[in-house]
PDB file of N, CA and C in Angstrom:
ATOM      1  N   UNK A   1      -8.716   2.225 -11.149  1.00  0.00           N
ATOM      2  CA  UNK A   1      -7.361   2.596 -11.502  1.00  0.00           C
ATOM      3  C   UNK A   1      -6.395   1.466 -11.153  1.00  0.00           C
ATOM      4  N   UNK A   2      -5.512   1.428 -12.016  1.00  0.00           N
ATOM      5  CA  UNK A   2      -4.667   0.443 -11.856  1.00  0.00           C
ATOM      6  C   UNK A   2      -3.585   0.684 -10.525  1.00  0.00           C
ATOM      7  N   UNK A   3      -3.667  -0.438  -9.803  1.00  0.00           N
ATOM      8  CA  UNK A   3      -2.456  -0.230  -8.156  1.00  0.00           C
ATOM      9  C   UNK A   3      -0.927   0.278  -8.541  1.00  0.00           C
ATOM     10  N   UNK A   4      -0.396   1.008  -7.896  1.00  0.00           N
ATOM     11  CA  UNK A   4       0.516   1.234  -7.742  1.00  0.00           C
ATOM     12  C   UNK A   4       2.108   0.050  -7.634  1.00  0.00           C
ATOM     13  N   UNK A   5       1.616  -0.795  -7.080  1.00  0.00           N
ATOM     14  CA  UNK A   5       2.266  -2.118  -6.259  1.00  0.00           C
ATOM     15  C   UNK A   5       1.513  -3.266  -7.014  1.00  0.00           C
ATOM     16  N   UNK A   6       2.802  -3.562  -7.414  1.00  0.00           N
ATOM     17  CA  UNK A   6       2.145  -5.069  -8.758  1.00  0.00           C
ATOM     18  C   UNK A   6       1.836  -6.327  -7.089  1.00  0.00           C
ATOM     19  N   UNK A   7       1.117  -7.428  -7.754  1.00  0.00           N
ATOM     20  CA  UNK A   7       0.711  -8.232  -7.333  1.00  0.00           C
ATOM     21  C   UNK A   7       2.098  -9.470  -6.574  1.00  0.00           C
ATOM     22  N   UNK A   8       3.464  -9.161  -7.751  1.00  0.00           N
ATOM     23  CA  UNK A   8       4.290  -9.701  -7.495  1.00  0.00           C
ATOM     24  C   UNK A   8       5.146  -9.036  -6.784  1.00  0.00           C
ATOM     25  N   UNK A   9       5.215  -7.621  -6.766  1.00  0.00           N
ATOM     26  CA  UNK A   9       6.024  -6.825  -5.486  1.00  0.00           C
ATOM     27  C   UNK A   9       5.731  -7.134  -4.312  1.00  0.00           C
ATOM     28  N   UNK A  10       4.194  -7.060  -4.320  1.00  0.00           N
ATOM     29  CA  UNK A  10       3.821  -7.591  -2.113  1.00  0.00           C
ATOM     30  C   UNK A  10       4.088  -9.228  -2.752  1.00  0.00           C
ATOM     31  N   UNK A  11       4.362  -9.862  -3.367  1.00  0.00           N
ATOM     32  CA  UNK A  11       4.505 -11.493  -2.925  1.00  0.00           C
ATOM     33  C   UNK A  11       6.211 -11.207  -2.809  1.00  0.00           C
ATOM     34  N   UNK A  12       7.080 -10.798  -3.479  1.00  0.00           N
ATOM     35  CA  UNK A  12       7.933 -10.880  -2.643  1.00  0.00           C
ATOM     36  C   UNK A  12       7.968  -9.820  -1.400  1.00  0.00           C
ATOM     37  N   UNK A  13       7.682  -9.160  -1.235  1.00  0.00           N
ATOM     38  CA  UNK A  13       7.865  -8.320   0.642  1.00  0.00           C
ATOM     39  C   UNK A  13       7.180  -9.437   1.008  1.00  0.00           C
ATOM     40  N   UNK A  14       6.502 -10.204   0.627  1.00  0.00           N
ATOM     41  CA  UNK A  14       6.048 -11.473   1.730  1.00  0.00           C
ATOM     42  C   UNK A  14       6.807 -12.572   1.656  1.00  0.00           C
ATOM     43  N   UNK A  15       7.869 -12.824   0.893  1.00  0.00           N
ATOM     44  CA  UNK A  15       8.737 -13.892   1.098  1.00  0.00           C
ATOM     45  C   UNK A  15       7.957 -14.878   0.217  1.00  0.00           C
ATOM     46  N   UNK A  16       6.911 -14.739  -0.795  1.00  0.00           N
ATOM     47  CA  UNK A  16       6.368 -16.129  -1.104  1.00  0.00           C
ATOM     48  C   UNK A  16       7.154 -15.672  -2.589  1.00  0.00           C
ATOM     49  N   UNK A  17       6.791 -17.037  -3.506  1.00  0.00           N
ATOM     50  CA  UNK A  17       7.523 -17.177  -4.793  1.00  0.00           C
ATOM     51  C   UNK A  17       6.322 -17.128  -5.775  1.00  0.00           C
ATOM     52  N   UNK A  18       6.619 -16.942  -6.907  1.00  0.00           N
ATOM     53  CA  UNK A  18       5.550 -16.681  -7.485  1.00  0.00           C
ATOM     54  C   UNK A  18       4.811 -17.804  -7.967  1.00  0.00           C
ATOM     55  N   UNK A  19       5.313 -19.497  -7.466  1.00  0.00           N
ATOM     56  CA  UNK A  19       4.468 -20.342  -8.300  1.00  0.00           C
ATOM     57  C   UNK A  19       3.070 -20.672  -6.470  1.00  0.00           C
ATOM     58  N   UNK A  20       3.419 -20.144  -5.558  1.00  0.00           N
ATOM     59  CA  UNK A  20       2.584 -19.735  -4.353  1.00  0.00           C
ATOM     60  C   UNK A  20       1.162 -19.223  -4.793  1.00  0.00           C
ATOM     61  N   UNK A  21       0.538 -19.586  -5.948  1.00  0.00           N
ATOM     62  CA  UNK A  21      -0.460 -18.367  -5.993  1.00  0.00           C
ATOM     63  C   UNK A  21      -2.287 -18.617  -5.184  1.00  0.00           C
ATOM     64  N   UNK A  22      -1.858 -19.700  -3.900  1.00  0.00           N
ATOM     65  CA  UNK A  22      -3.592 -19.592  -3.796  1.00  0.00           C
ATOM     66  C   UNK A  22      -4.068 -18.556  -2.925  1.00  0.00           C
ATOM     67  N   UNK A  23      -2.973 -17.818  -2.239  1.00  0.00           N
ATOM     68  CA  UNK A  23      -3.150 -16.688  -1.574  1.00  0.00           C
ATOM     69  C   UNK A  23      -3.541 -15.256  -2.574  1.00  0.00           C
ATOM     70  N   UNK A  24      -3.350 -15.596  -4.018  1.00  0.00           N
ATOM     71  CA  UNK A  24      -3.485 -14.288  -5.207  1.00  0.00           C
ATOM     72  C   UNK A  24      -4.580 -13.549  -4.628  1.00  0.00           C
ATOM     73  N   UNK A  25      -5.629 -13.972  -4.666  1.00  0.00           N
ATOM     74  CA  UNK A  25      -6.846 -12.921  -4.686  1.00  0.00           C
ATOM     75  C   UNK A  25      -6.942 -11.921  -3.822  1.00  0.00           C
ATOM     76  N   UNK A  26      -6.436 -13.102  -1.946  1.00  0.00           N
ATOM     77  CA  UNK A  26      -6.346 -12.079  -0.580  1.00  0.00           C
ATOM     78  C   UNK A  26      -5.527 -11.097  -0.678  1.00  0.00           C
ATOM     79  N   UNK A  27      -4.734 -11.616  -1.562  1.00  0.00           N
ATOM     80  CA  UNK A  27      -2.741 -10.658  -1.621  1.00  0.00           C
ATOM     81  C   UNK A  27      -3.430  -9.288  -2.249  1.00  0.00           C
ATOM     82  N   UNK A  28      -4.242  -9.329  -3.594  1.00  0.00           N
ATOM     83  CA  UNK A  28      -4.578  -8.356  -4.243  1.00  0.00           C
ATOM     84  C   UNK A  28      -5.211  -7.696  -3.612  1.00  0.00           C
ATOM     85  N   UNK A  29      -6.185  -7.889  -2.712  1.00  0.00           N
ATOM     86  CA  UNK A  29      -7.522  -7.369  -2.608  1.00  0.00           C
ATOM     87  C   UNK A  29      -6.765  -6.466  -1.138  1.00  0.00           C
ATOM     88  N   UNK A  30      -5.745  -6.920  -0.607  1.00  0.00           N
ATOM     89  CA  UNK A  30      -4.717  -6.010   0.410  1.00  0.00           C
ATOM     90  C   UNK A  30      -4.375  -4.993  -0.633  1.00  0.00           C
ATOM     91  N   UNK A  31      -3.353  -5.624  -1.536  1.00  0.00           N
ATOM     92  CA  UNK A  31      -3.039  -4.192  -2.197  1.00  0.00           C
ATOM     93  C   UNK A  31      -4.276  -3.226  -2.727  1.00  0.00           C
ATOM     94  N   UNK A  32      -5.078  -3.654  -3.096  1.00  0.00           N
ATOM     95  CA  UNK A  32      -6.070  -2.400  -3.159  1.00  0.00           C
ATOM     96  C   UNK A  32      -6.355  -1.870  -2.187  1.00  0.00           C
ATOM     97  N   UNK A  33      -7.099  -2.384  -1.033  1.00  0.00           N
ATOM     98  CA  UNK A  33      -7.332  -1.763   0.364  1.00  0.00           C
ATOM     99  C   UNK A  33      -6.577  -0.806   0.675  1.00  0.00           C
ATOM    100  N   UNK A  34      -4.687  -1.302   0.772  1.00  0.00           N
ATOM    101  CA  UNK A  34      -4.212  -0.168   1.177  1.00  0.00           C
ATOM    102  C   UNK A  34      -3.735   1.003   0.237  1.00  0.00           C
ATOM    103  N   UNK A  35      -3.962   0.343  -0.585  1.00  0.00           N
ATOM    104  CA  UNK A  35      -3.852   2.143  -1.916  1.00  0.00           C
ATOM    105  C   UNK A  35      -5.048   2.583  -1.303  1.00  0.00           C
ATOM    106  N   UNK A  36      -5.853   2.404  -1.552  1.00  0.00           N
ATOM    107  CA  UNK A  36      -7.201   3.493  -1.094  1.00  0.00           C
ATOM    108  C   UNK A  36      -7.471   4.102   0.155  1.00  0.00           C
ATOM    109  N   UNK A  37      -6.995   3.278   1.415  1.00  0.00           N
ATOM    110  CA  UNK A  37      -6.264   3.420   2.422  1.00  0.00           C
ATOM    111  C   UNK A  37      -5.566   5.008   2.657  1.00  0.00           C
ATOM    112  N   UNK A  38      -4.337   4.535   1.896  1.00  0.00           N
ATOM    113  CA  UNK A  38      -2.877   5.657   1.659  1.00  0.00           C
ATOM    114  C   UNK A  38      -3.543   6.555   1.264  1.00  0.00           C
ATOM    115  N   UNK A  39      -4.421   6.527  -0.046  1.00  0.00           N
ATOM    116  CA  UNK A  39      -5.435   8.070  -0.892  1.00  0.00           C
ATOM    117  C   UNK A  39      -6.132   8.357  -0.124  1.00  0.00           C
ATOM    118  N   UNK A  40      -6.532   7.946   1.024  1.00  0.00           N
ATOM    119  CA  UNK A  40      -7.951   8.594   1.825  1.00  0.00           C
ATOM    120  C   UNK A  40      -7.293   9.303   2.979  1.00  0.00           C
ATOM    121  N   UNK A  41      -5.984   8.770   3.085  1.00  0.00           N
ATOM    122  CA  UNK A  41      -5.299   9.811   4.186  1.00  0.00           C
ATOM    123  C   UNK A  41      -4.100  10.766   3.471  1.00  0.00           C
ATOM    124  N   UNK A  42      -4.353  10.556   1.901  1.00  0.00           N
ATOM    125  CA  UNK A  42      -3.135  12.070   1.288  1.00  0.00           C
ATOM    126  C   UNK A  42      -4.435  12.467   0.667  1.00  0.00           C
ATOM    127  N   UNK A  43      -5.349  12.328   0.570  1.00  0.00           N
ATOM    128  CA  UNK A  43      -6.551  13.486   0.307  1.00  0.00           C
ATOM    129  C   UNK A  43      -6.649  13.814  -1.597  1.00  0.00           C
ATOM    130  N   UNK A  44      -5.899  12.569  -2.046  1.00  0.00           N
ATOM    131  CA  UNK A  44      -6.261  12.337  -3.476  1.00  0.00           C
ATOM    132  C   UNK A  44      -5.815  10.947  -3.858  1.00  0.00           C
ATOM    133  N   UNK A  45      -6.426  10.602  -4.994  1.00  0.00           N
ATOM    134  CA  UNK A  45      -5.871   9.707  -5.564  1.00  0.00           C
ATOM    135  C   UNK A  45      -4.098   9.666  -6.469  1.00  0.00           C
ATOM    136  N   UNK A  46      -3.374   8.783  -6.236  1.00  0.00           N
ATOM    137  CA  UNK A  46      -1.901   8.388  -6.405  1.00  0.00           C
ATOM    138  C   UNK A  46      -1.797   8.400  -8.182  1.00  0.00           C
ATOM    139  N   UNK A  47      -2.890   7.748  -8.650  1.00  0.00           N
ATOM    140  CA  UNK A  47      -2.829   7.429 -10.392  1.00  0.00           C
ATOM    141  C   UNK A  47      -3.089   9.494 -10.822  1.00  0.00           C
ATOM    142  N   UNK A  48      -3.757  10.061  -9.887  1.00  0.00           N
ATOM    143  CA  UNK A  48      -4.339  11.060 -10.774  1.00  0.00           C
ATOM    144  C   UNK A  48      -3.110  12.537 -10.756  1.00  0.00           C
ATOM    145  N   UNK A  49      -2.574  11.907  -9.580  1.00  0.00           N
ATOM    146  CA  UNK A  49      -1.170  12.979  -9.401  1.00  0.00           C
ATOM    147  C   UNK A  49      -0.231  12.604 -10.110  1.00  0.00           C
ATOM    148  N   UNK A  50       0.434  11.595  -9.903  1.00  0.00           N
ATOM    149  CA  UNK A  50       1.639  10.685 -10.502  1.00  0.00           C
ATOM    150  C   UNK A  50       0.878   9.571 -11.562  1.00  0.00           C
ATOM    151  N   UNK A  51       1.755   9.586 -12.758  1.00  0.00           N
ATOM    152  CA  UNK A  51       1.604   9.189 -13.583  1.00  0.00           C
ATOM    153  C   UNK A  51       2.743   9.210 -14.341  1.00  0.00           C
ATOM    154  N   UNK A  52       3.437   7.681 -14.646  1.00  0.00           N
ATOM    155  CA  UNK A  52       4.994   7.172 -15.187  1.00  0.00           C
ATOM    156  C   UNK A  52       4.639   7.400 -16.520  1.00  0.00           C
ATOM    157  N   UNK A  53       3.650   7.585 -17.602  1.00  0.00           N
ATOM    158  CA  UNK A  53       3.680   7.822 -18.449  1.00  0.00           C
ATOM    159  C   UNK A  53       4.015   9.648 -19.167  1.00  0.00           C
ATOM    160  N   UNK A  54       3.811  10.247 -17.923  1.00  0.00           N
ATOM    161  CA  UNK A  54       4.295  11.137 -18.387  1.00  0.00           C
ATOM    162  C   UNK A  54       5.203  12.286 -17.466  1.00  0.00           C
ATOM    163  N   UNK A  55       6.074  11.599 -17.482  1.00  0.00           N
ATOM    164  CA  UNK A  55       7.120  11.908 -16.390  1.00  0.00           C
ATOM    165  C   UNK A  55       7.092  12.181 -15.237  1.00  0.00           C
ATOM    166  N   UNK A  56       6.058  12.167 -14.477  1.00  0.00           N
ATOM    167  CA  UNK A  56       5.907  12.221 -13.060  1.00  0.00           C
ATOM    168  C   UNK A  56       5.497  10.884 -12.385  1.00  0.00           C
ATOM    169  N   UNK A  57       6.256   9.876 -12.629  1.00  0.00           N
ATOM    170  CA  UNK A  57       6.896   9.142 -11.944  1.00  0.00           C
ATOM    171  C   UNK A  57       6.002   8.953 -10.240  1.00  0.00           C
ATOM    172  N   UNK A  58       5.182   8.144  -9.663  1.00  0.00           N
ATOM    173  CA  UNK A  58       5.128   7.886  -8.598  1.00  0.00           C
ATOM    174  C   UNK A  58       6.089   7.488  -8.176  1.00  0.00           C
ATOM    175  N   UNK A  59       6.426   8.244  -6.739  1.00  0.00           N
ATOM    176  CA  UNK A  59       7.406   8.339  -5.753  1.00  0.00           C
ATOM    177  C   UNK A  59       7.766   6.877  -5.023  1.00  0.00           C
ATOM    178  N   UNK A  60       8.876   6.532  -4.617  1.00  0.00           N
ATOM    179  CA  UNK A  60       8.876   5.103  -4.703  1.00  0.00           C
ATOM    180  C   UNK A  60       8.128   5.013  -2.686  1.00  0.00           C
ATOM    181  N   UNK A  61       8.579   6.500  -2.020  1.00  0.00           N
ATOM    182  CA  UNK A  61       7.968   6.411  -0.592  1.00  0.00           C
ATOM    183  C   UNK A  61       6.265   5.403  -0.720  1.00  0.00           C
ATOM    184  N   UNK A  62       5.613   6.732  -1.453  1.00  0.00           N
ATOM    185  CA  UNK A  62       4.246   6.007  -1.748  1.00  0.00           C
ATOM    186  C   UNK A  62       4.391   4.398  -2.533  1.00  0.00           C
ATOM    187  N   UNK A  63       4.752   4.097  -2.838  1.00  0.00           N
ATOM    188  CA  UNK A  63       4.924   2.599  -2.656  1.00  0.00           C
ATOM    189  C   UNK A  63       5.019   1.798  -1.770  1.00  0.00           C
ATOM    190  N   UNK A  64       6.400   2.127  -0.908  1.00  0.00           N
ATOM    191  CA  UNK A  64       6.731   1.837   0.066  1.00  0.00           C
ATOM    192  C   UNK A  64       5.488   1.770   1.302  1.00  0.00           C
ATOM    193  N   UNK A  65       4.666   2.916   1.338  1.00  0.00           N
ATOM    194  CA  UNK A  65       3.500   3.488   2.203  1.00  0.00           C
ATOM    195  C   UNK A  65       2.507   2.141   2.308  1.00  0.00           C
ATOM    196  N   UNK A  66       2.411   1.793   0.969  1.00  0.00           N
ATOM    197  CA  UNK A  66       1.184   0.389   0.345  1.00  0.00           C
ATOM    198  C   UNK A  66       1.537  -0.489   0.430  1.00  0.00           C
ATOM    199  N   UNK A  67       3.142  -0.882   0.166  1.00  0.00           N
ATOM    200  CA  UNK A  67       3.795  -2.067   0.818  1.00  0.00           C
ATOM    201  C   UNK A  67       3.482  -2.624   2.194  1.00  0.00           C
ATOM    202  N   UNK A  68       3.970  -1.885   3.003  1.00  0.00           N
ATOM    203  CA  UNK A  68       4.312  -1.708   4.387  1.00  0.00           C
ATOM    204  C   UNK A  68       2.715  -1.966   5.095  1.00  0.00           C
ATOM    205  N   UNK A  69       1.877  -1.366   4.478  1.00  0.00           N
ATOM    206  CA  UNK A  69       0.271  -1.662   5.026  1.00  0.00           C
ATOM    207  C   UNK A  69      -0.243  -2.859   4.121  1.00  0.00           C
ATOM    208  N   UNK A  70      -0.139  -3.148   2.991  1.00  0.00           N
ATOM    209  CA  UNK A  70      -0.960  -4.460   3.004  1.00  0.00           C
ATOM    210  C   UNK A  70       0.034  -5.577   3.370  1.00  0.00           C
ATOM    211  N   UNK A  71       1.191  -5.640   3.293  1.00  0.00           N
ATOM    212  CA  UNK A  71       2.176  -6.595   4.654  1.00  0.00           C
ATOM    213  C   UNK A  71       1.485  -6.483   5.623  1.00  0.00           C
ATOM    214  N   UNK A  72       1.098  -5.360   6.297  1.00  0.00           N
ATOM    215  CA  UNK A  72       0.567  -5.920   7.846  1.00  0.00           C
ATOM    216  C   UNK A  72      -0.207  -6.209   8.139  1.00  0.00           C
ATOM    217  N   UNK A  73      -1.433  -5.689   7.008  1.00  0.00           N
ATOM    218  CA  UNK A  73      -3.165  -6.647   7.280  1.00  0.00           C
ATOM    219  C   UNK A  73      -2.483  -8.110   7.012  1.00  0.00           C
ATOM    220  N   UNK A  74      -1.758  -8.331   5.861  1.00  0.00           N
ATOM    221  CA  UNK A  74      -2.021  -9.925   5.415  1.00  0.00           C
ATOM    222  C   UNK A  74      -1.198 -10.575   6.648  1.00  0.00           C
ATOM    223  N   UNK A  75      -0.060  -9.880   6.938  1.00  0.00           N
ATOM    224  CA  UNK A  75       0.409 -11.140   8.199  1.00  0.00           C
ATOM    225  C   UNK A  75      -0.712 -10.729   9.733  1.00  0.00           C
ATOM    226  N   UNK A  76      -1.332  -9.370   9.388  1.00  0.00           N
ATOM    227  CA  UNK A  76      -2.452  -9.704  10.805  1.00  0.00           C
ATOM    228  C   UNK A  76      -3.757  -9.422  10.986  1.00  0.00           C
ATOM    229  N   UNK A  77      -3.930 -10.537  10.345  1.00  0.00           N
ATOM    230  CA  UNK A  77      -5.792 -10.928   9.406  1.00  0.00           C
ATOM    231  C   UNK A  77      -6.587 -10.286  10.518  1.00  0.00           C
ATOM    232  N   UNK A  78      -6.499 -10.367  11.519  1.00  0.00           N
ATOM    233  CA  UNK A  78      -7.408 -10.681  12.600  1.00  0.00           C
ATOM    234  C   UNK A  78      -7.842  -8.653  13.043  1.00  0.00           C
ATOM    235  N   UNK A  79      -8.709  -8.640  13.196  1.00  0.00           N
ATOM    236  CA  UNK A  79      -9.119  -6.789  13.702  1.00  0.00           C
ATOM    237  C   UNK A  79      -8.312  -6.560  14.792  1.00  0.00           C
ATOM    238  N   UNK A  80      -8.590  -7.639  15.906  1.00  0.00           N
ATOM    239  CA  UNK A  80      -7.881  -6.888  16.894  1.00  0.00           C
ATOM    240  C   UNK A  80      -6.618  -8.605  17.513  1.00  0.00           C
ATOM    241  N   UNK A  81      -5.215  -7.902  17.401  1.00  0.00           N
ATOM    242  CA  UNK A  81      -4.130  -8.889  17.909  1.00  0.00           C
ATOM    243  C   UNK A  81      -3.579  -8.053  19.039  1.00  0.00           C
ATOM    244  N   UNK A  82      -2.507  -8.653  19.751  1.00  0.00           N
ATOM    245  CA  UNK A  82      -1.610  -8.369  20.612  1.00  0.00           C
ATOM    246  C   UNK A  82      -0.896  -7.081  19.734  1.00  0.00           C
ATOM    247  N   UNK A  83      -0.646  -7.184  18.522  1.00  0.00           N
ATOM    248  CA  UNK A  83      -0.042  -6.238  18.230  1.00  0.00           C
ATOM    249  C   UNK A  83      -0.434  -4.873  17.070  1.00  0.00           C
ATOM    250  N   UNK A  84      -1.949  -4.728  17.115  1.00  0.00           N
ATOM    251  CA  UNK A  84      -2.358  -4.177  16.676  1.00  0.00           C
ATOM    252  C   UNK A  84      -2.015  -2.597  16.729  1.00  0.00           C
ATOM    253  N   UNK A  85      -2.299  -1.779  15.764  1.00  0.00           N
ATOM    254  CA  UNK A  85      -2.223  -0.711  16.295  1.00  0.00           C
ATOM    255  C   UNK A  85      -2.350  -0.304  14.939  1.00  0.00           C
ATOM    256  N   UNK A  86      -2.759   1.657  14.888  1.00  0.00           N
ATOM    257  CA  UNK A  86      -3.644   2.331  14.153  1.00  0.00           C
ATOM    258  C   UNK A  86      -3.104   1.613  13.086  1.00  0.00           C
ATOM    259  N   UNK A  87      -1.647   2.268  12.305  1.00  0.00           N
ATOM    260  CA  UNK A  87      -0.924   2.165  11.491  1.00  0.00           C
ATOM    261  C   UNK A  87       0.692   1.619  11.238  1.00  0.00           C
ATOM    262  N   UNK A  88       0.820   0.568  10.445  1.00  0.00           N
ATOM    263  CA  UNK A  88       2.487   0.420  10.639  1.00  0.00           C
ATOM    264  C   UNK A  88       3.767   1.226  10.578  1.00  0.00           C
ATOM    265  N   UNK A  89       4.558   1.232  11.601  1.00  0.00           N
ATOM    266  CA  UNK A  89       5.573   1.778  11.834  1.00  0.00           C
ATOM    267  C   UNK A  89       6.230   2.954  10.324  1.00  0.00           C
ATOM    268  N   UNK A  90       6.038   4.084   9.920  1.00  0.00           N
ATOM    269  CA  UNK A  90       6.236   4.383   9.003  1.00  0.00           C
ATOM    270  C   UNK A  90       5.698   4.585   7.973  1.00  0.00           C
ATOM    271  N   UNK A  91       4.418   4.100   7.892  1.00  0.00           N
ATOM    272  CA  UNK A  91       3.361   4.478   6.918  1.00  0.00           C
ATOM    273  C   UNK A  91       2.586   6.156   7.028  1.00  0.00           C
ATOM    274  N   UNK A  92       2.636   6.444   8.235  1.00  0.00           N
ATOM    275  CA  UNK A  92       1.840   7.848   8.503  1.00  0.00           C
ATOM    276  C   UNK A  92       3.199   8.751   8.660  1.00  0.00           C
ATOM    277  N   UNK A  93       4.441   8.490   8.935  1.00  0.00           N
ATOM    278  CA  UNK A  93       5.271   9.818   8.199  1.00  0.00           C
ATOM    279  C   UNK A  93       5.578   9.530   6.465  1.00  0.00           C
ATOM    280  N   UNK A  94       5.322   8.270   5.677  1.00  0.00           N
ATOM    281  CA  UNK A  94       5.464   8.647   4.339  1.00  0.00           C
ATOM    282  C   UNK A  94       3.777   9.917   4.185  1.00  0.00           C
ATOM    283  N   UNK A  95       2.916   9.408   4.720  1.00  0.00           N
ATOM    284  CA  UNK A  95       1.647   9.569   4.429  1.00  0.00           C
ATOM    285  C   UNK A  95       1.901  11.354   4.692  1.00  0.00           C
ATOM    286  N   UNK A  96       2.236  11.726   5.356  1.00  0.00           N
ATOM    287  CA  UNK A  96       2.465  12.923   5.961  1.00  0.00           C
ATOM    288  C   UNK A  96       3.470  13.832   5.606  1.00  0.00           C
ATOM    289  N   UNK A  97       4.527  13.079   4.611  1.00  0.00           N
ATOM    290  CA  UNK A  97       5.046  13.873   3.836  1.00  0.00           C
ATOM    291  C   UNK A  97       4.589  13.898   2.714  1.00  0.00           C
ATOM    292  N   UNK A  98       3.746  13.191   2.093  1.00  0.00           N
ATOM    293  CA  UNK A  98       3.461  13.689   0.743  1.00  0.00           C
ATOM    294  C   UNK A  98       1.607  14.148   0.675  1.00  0.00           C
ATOM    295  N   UNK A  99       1.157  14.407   1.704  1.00  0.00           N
ATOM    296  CA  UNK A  99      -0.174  14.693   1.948  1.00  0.00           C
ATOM    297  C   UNK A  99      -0.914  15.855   1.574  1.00  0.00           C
ATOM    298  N   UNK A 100      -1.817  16.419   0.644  1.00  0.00           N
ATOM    299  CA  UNK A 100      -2.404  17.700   0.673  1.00  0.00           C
ATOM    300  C   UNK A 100      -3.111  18.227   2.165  1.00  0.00           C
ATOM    301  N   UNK A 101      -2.494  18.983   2.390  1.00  0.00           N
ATOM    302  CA  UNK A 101      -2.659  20.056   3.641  1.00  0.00           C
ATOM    303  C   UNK A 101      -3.546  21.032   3.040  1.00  0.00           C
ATOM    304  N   UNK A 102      -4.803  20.891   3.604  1.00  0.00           N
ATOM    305  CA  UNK A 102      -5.492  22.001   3.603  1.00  0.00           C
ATOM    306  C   UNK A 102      -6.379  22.062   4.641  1.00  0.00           C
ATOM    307  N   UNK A 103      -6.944  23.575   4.638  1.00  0.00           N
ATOM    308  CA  UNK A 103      -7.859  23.612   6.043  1.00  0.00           C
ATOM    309  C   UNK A 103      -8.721  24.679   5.642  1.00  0.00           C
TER     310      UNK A 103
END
């Protein structure tokens, strides 16, 4: 399924320009990670709920959710840093407001 978050949305939240491209592949391969990421903790897939083609519009939070996490793998490559931790600041209350709850 096609990402939510174009290739050129996380290059600018990263401050790079678009003629920057030898980082393309790592940049992408974040934005996928964290879409699948975001879907494995709202308990579906984002393309199969929301869909701009026919008026249900993905929510710009869930964007924001995929932003915000592949920004923080790519600025912190490494498993474990000084500033690691589960999830970035704000990703698990978007995640948590738009999440299927069931039990």
């Amino acid at each position: 399924m096609e990402p939510i978050v174009s290739l050129q949305e996380l290059k600018d939240q990263l401050s790079l320009t678009s003629d920057q491209q030898d980082d393309d592949p790592l940049i992408a391969g974040k934005i996928d990670a964290a879409q699948d990421h975001v879907e494995r903790l709202l308990g579906y897939r984002i393309r199969v709920r929301y869909d701009d083609e026919i008026l249900r519009p993905v929510p710009p939070a869930l964007k924001e959710a995929v932003l915000q996490l592949a920004t923080w793998w790519f600025e912190n490559r490494e498993a474990a840093t000084d500033m690691s931790r589960e999830l970035p600041f704000g990703v698990r209350e978007i995640v948590n407001e738009y999440r299927d709850w069931t039990f």
